[in-house]
C-alpha atoms as a PDB file:
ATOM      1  CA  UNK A   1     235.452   0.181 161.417  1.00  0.00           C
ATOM      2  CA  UNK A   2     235.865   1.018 157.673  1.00  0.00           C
ATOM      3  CA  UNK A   3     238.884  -0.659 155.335  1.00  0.00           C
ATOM      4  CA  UNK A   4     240.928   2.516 155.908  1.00  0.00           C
ATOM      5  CA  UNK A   5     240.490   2.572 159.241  1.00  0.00           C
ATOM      6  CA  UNK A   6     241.599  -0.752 159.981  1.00  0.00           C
ATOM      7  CA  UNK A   7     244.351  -0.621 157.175  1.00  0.00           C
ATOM      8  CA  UNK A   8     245.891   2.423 159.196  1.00  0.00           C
ATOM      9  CA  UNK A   9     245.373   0.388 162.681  1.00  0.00           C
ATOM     10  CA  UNK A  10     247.269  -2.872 160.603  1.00  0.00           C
ATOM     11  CA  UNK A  11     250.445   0.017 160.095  1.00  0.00           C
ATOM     12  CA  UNK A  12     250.685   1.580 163.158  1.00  0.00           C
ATOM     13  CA  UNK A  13     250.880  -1.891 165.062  1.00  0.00           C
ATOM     14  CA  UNK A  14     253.772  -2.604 162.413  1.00  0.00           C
ATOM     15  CA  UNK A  15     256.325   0.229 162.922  1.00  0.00           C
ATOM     16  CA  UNK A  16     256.483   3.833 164.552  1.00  0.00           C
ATOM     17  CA  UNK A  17     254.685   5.387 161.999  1.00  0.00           C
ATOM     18  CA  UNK A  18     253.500   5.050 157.977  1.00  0.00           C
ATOM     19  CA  UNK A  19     256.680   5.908 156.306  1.00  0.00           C
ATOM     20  CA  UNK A  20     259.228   3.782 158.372  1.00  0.00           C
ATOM     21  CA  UNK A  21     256.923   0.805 158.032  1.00  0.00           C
ATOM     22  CA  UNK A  22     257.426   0.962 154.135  1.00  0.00           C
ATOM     23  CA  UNK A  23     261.128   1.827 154.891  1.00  0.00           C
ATOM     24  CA  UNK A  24     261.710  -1.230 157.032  1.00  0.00           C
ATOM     25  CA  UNK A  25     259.302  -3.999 155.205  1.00  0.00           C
ATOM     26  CA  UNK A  26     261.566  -2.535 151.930  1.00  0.00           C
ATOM     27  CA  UNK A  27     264.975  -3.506 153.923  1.00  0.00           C
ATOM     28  CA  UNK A  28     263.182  -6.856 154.998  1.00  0.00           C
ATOM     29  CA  UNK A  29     261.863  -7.926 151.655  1.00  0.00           C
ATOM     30  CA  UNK A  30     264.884  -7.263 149.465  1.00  0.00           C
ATOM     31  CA  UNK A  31     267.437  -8.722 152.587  1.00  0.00           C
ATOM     32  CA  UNK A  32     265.706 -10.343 154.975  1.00  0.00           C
ATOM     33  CA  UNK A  33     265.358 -13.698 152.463  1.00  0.00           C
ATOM     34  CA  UNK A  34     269.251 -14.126 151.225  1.00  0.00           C
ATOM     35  CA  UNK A  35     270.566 -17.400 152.841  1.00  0.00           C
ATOM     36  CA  UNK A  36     273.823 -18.912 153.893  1.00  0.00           C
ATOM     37  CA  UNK A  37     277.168 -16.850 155.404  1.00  0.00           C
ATOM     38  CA  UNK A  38     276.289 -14.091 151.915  1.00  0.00           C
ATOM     39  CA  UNK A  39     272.669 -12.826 153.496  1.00  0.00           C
ATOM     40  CA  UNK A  40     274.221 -13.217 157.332  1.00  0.00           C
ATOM     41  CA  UNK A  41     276.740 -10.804 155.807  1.00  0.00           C
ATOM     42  CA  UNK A  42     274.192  -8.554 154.002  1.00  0.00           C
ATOM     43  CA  UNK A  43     272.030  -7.706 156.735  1.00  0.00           C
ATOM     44  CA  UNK A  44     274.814  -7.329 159.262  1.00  0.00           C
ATOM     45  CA  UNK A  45     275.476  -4.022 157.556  1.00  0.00           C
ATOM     46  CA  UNK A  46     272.449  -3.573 156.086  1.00  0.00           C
ATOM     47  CA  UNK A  47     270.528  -3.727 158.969  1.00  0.00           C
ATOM     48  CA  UNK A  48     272.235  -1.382 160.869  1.00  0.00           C
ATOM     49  CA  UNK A  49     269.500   1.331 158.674  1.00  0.00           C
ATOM     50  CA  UNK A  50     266.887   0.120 160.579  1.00  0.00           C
ATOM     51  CA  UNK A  51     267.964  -0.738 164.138  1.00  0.00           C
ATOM     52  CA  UNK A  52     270.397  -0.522 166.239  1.00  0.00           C
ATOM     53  CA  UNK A  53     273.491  -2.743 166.317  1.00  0.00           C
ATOM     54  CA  UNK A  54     276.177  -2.371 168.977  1.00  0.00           C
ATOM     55  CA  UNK A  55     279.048  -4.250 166.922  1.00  0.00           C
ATOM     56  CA  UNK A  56     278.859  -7.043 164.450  1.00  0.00           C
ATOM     57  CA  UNK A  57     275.270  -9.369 164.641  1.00  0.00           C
ATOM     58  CA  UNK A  58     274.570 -12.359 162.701  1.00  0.00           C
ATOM     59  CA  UNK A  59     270.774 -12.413 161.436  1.00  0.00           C
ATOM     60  CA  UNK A  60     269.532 -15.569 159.527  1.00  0.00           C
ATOM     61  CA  UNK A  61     267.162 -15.489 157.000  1.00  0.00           C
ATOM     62  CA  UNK A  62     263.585 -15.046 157.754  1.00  0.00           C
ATOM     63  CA  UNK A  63     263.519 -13.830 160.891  1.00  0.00           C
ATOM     64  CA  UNK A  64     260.608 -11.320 161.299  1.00  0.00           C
ATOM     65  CA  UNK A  65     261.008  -8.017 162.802  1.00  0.00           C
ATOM     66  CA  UNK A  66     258.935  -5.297 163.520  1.00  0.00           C
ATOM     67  CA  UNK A  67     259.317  -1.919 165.237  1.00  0.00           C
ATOM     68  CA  UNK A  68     262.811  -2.612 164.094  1.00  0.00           C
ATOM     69  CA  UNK A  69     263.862   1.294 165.160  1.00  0.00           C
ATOM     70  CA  UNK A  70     262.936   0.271 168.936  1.00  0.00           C
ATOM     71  CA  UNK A  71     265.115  -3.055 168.930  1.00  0.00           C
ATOM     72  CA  UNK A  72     268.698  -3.004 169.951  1.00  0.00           C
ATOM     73  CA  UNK A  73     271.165  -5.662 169.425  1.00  0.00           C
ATOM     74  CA  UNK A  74     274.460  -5.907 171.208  1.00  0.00           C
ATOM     75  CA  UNK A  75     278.020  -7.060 169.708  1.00  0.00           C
ATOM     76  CA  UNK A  76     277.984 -10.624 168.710  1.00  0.00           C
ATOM     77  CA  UNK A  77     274.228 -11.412 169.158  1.00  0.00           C
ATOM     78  CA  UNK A  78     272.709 -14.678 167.116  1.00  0.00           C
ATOM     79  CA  UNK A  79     269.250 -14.312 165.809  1.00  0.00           C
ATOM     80  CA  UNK A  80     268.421 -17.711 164.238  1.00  0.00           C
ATOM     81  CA  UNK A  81     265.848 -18.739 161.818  1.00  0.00           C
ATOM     82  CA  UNK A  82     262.076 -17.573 162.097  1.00  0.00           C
ATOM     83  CA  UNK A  83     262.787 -15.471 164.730  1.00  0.00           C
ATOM     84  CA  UNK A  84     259.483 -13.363 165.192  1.00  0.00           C
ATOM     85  CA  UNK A  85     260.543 -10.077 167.267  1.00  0.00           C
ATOM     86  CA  UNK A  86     258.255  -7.357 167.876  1.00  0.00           C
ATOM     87  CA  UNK A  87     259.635  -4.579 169.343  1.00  0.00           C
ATOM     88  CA  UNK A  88     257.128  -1.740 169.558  1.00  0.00           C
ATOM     89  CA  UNK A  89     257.202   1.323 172.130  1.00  0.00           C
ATOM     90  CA  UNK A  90     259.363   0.273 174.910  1.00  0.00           C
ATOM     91  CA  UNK A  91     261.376  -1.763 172.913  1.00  0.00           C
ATOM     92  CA  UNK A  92     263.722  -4.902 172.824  1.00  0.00           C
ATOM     93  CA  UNK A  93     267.276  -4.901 174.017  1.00  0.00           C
ATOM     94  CA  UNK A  94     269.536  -7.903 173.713  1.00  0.00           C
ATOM     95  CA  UNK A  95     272.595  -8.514 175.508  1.00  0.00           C
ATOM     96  CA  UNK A  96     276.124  -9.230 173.678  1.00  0.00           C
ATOM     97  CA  UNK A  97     277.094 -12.646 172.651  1.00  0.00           C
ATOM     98  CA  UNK A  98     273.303 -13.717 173.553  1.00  0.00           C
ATOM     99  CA  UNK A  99     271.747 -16.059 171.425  1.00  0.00           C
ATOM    100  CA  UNK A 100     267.908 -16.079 169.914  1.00  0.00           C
ATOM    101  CA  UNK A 101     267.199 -19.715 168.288  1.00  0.00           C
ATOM    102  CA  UNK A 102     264.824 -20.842 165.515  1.00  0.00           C
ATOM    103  CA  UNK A 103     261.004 -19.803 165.714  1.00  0.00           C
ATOM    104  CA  UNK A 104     261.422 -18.282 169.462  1.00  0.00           C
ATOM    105  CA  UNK A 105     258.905 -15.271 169.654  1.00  0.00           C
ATOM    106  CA  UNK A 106     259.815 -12.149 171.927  1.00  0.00           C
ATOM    107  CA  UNK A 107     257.016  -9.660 171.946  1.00  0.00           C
ATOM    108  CA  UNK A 108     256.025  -6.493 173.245  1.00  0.00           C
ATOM    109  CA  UNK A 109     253.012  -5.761 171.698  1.00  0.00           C
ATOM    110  CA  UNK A 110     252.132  -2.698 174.100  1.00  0.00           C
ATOM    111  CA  UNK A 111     249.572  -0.554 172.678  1.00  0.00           C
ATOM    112  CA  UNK A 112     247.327   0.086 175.975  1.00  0.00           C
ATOM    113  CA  UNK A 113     250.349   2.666 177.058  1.00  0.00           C
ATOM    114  CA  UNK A 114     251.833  -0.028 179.439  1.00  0.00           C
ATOM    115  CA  UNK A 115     254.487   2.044 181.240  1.00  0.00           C
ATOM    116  CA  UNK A 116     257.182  -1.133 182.024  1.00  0.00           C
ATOM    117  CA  UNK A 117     256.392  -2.775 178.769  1.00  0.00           C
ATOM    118  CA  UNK A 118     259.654  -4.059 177.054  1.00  0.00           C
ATOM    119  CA  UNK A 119     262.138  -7.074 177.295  1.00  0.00           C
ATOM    120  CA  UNK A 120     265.804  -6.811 177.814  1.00  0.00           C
ATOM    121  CA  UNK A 121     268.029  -9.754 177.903  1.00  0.00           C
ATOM    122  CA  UNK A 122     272.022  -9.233 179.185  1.00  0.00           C
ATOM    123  CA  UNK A 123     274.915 -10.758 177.628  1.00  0.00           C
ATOM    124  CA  UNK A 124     275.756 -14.670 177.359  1.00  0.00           C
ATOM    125  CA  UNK A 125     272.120 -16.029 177.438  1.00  0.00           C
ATOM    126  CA  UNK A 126     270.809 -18.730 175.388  1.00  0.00           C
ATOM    127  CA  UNK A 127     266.694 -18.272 174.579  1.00  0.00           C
ATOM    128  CA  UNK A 128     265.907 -21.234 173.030  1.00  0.00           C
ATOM    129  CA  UNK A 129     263.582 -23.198 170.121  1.00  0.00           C
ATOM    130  CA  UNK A 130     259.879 -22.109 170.192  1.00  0.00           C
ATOM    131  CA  UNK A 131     260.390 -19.920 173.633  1.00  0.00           C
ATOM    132  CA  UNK A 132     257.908 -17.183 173.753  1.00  0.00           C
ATOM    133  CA  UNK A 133     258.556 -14.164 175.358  1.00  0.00           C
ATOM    134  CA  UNK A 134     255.544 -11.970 176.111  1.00  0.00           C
ATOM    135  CA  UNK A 135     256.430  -8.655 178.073  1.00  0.00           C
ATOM    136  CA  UNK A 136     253.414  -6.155 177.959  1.00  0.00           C
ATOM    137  CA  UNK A 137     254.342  -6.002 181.861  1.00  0.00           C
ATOM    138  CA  UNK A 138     258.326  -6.012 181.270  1.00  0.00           C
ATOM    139  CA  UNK A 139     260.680  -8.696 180.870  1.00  0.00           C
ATOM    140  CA  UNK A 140     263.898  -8.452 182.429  1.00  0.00           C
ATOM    141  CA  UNK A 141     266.398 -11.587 181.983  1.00  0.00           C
ATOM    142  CA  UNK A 142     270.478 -10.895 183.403  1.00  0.00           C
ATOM    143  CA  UNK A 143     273.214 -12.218 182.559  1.00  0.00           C
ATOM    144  CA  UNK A 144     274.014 -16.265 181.514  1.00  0.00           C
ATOM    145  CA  UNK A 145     270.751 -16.876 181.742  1.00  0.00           C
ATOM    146  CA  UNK A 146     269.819 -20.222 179.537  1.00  0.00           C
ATOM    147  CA  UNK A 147     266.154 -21.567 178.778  1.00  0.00           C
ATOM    148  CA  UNK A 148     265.358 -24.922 177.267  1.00  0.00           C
ATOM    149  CA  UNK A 149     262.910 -25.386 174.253  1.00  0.00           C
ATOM    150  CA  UNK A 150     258.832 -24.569 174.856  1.00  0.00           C
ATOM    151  CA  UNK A 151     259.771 -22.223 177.692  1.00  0.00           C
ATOM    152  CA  UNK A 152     257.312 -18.917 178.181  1.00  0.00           C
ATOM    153  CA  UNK A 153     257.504 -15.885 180.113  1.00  0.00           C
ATOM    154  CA  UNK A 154     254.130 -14.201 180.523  1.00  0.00           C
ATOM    155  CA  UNK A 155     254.320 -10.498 181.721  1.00  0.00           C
ATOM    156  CA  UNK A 156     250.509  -9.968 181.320  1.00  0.00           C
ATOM    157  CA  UNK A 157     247.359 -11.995 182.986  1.00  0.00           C
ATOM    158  CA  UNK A 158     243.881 -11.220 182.073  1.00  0.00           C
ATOM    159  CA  UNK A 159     241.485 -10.123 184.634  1.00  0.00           C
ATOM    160  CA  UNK A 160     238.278 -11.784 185.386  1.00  0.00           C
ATOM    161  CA  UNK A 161     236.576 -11.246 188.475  1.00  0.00           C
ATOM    162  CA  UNK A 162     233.508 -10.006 187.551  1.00  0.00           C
ATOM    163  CA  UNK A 163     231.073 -12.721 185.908  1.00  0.00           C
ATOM    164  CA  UNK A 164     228.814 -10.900 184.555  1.00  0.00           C
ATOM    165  CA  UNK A 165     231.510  -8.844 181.872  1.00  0.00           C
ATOM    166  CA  UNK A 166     233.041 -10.836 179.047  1.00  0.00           C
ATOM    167  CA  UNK A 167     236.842 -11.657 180.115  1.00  0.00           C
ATOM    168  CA  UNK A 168     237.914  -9.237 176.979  1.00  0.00           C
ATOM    169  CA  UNK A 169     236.250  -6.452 178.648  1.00  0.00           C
ATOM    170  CA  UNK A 170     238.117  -6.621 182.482  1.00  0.00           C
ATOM    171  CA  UNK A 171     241.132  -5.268 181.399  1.00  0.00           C
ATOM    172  CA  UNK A 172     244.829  -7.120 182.053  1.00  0.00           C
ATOM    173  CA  UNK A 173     247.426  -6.749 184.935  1.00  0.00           C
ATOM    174  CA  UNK A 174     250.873  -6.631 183.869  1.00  0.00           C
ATOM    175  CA  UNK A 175     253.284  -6.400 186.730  1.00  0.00           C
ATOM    176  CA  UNK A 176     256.478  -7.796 185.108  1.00  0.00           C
ATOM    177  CA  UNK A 177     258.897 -10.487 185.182  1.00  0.00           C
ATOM    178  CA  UNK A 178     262.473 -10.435 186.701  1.00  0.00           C
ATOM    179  CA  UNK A 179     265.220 -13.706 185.890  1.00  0.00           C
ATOM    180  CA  UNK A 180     267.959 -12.752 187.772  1.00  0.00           C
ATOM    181  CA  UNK A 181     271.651 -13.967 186.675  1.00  0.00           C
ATOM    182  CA  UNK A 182     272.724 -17.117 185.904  1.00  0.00           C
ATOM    183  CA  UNK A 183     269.679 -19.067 186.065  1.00  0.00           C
ATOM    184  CA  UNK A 184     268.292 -22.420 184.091  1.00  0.00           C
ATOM    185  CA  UNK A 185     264.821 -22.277 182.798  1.00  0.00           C
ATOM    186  CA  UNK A 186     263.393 -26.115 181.718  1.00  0.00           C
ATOM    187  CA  UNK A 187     262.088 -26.934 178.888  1.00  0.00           C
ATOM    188  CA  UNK A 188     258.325 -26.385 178.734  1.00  0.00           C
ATOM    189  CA  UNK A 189     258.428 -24.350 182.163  1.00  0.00           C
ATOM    190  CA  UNK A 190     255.809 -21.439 181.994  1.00  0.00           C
ATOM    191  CA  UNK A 191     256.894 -18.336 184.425  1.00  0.00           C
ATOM    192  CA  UNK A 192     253.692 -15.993 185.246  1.00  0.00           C
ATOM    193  CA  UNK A 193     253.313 -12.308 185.571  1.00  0.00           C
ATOM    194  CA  UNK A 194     254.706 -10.805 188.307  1.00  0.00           C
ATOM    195  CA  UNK A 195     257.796 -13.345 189.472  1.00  0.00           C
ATOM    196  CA  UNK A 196     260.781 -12.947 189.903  1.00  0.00           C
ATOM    197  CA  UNK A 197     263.462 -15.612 189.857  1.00  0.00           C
ATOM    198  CA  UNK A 198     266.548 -15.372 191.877  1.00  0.00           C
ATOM    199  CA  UNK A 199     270.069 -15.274 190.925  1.00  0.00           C
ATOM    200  CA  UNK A 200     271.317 -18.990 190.394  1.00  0.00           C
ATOM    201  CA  UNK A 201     268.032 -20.272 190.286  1.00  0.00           C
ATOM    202  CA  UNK A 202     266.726 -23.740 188.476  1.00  0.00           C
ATOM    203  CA  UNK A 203     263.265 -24.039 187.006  1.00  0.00           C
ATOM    204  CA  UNK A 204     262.575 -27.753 186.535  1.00  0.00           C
ATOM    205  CA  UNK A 205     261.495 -29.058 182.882  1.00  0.00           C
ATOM    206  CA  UNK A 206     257.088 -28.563 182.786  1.00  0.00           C
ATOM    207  CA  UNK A 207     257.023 -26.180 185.877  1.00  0.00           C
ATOM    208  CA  UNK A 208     254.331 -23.593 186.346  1.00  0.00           C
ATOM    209  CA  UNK A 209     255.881 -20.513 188.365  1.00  0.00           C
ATOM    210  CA  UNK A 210     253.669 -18.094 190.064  1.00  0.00           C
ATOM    211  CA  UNK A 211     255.513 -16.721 193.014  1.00  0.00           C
ATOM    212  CA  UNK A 212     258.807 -15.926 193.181  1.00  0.00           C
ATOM    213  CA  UNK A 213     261.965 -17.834 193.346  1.00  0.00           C
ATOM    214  CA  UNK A 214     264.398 -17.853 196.197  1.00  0.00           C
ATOM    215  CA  UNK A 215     268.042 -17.736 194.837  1.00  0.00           C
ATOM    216  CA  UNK A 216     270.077 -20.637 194.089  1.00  0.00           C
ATOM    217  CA  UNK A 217     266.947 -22.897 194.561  1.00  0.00           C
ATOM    218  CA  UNK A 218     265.283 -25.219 192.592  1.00  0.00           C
ATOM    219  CA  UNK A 219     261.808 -25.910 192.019  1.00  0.00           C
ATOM    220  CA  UNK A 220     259.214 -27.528 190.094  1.00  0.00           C
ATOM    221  CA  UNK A 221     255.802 -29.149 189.352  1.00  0.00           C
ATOM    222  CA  UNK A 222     252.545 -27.565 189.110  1.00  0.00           C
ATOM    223  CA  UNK A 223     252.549 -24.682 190.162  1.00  0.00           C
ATOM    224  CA  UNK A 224     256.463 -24.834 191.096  1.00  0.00           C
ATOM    225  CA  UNK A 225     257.322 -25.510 194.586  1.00  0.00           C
ATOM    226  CA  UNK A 226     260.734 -25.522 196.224  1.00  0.00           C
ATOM    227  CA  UNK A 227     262.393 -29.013 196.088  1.00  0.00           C
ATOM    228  CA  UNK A 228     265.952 -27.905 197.257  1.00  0.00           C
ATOM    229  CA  UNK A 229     268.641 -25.644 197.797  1.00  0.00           C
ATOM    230  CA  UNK A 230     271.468 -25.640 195.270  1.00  0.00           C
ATOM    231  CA  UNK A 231     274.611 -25.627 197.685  1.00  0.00           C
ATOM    232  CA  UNK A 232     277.125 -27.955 195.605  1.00  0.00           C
ATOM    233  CA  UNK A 233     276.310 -31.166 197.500  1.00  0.00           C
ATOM    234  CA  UNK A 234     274.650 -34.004 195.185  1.00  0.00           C
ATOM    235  CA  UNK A 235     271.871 -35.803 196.699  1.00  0.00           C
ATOM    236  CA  UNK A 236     271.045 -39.101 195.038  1.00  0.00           C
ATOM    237  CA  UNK A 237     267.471 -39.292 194.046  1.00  0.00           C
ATOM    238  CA  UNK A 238     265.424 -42.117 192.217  1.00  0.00           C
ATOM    239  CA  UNK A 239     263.102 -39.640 189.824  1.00  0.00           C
ATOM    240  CA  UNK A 240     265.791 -37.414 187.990  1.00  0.00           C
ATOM    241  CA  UNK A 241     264.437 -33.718 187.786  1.00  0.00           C
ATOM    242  CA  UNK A 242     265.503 -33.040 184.245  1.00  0.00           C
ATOM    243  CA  UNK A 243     265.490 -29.158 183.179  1.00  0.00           C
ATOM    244  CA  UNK A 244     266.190 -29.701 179.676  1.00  0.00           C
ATOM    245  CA  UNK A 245     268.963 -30.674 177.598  1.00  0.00           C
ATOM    246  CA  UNK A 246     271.131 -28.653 176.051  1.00  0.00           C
ATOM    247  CA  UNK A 247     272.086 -28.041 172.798  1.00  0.00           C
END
């Protein structure tokens, strides 16, 4: 592959096509840098030329977008510093009154024509420091949904049954991920392709889920097994299962 060639592949995994990418990285560069309540204020209108806002946002500085024509931010969304979100075809939708915090990365990155690519995230849910949010297969999170720092949703798994191929070569499955409402993801938890978590559900702090969740359940360990239903009694227990803490 020739410089050209690869400088034109470097674009088109940057925006929707040659011209917006200039358009956006020009919006970014000159806005995306001013600090304090003056640049929050900036790109709240700014902004607006390059996505789409759904009432008033508040953007820190240096969060880093692209695809910013395919993201969508509701009314009263919080995108914190170093924000990476990459929002190419299928998108990113967040919920109102959601917040994004520092240096949590939500990408799409779908460029094998992935038909459920995308992440969407409802209204009142926290995604918190260093999360990382990969959803080639889909990401779908509802409503009051909160995740502690180091979390990860994987919508994609590499295949590699065949020993004889390099992995790179097998191809991925990408079947999705579904975190019904109201749910509490630990800190450090990993959730794997293809699970879906119940409404109500708990994901202990370090847990590694790869089947689905029951509702108002909680589980951990590695992978995450069921350790008990959530039905408003309180059990007392000698080893605390801590989901992270809150900020």
């Amino acid at each position: 592959m020739n410089k050209l060639n690869r400088l034109s592949l470097y674009l088109h995994r940057q925006a929707n096509s040659i011209p917006r990418y200039f358009w956006e990285q020009a919006i970014l560069f000159f806005f995306g840098w001013i600090p304090t309540f003056i640049g929050v204020g900036l790109r709240a209108i700014i902004y607006r030329l390059i996505l789409r806002m759904d009432g008033l946002v508040a953007i820190e500085n240096g969060a880093r977008i692209r695809f910013a024509s395919n993201l969508r931010l509701g009314a009263g969304v919080y995108i914190d510093e170093g924000v990476y979100l990459h929002a190419c075809p299928n998108g990113i939708e967040i919920g109102a009154n959601t917040y994004v915090m520092h240096h949590a990365e939500l990408h799409v990155y779908n460029f094998r024509a992935l038909p459920h690519s995308g992440i969407r995230i409802g209204k009142n849910c926290l995604i918190s420091e260093f999360n990382v949010l990969r959803g080639q297969g889909g990401i779908t999170i509802g409503d009051n949904v909160y995740t502690a720092p180091l979390a990860q949703m994987l919508a994609v798994n590499h295949v590699y049954a065949d020993p004889t191929r390099p992995i790179i070569q097998q191809g991925i499955t990408a079947q999705g991920i579904v975190i019904e409402d109201d749910c509490w993801i630990g800190a450090g938890a990993i959730i794997l392709d293809g699970v879906r978590i119940g409404k109500g559900a708990v994901v202990a702090a370090g847990a590694v889920v790869t089947r689905d969740v029951a509702p108002h359940t909680l589980v951990g360990g590695v992978p995450a097994k069921f350790i008990k239903t959530i039905d408003g009694t309180v059990a007392p227990r000698t080893i605390p299962v801590y989901a992270g803490s809150e900020t």
